[in-house]
Protein backbone atom coordinates (compact mmCIF):
# COMPACT_ATOMS: atom_id res chain seq x y z
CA UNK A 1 -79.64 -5.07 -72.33
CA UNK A 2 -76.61 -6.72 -73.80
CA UNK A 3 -74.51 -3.84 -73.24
CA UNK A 4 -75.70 -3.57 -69.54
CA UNK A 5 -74.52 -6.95 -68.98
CA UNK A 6 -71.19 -6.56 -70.28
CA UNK A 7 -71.12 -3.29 -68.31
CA UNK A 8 -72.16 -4.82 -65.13
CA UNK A 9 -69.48 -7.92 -65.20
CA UNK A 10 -67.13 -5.80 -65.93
CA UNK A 11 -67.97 -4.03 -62.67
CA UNK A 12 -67.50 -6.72 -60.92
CA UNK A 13 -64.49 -7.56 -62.43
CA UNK A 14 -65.57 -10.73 -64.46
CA UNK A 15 -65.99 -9.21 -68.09
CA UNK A 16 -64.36 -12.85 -69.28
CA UNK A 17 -68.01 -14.01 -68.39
CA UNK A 18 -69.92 -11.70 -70.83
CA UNK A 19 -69.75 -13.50 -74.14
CA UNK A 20 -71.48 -16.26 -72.25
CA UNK A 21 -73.58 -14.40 -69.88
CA UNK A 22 -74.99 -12.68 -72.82
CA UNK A 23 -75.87 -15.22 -74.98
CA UNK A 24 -77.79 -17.11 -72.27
CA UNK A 25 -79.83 -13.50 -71.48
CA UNK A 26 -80.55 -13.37 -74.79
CA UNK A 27 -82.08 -17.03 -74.99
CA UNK A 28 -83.91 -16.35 -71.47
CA UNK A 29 -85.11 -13.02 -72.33
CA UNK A 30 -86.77 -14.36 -75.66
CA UNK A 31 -88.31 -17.05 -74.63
CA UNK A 32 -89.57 -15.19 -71.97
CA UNK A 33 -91.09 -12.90 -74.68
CA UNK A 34 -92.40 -15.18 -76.94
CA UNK A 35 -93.82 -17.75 -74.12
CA UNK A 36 -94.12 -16.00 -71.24
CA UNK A 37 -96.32 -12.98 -69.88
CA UNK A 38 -95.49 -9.53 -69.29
CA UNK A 39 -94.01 -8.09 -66.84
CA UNK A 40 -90.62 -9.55 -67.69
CA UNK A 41 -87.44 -8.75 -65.93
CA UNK A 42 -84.19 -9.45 -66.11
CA UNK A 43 -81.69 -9.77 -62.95
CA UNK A 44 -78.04 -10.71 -62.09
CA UNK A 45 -76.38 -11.31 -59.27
CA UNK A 46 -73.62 -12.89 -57.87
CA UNK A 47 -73.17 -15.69 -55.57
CA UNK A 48 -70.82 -17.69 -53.29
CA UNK A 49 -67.43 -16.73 -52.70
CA UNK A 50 -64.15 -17.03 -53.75
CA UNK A 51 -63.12 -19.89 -56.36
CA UNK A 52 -66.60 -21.13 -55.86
CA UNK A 53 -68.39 -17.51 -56.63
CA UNK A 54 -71.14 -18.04 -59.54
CA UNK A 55 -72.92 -15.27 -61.57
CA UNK A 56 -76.86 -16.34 -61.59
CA UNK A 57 -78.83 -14.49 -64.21
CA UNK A 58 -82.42 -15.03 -63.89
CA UNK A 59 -85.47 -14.02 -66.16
CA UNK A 60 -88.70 -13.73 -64.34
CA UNK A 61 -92.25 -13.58 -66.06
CA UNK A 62 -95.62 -13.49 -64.88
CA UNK A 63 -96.67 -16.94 -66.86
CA UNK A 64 -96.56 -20.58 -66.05
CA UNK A 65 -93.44 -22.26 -64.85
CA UNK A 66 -92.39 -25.58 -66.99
CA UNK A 67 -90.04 -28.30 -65.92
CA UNK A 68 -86.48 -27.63 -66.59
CA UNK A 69 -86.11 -31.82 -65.62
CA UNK A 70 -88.97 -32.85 -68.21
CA UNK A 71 -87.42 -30.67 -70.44
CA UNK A 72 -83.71 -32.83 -70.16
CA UNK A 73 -85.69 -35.99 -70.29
CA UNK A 74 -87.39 -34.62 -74.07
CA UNK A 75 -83.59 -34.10 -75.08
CA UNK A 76 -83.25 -38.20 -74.18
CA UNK A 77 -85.34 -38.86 -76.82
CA UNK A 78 -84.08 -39.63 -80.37
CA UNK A 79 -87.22 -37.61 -81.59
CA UNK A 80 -85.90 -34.76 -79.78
CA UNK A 81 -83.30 -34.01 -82.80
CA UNK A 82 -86.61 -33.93 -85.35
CA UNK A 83 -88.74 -30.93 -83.35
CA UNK A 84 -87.88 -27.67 -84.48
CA UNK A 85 -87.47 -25.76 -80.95
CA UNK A 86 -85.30 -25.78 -77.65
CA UNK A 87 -82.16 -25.57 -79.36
CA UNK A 88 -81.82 -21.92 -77.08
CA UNK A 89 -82.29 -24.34 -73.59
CA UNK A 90 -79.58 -26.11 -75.40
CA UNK A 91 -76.96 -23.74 -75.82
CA UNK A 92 -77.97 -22.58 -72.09
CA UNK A 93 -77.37 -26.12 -71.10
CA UNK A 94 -74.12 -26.15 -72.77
CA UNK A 95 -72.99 -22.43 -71.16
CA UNK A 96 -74.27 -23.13 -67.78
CA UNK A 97 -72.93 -25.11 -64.68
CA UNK A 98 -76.61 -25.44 -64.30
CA UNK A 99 -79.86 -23.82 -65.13
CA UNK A 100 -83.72 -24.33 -63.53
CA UNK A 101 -86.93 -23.16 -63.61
CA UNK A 102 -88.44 -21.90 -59.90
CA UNK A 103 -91.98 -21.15 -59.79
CA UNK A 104 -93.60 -18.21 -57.44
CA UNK A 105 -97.65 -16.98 -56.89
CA UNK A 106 -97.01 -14.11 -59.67
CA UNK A 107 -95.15 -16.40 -62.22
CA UNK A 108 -91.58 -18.30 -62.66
CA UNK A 109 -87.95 -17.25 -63.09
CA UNK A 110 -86.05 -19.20 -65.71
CA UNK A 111 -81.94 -19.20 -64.25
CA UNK A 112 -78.95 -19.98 -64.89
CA UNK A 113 -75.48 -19.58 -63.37
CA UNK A 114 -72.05 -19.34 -64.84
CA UNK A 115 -68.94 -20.36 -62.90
CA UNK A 116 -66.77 -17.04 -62.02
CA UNK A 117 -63.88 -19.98 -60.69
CA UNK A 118 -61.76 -22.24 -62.54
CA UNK A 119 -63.20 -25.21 -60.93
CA UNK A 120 -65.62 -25.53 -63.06
């Protein structure tokens, strides 16, 4: 999968994107694995134009959607740093202009989307 990422940015002429890209499919596709429900897929695409053109990579399952706001509000909390998960959501957070959760009647896609710009 990694290497089909890589392959497909540098398609579209944004390889610089791949060390990120693939380190937030990586995090998506395991938690999707380890929380989720089968099927699971895995799809990219990219979005806007120009400077403002963003690569979205989303990671769809068939179980229940979460809250990617709740989620931010747990990192708030000094006992946040003392639980032994999320630090994946983390690094997304850190990699990604910005990252959500969207819920559908067969499951919920986990996204994020990397800047192909220098604006942001």
């Amino acid at each position: 999968m990694r290497r089909n990422v890589r392959g497909r940015l540098e398609r579209w002429g944004i390889g610089e994107l791949a060390d990120d890209a693939v380190l937030i499919v990586s995090e998506l596709l395991a938690n999707a694995l380890r929380y989720g429900e089968p099927p699971v897929r895995l799809s990219l695409t990219l979005r806007g134009a120009g400077r403002g053109q963003r690569v979205r990579i989303g990671v769809t399952d068939a179980g229940t959607a979460f809250s990617s706001e709740l989620v931010r509000a747990k990192w708030r909390h000094p006992s946040a740093y003392l639980s032994g998960g999320g630090r994946g959501l983390r690094l997304v957070d850190a990699l990604a202009c910005d990252w959500g959760d969207l819920p559908d009647g067969l499951g919920h896609t986990v996204w994020a989307e990397l800047p192909c710009g220098t604006d942001e």
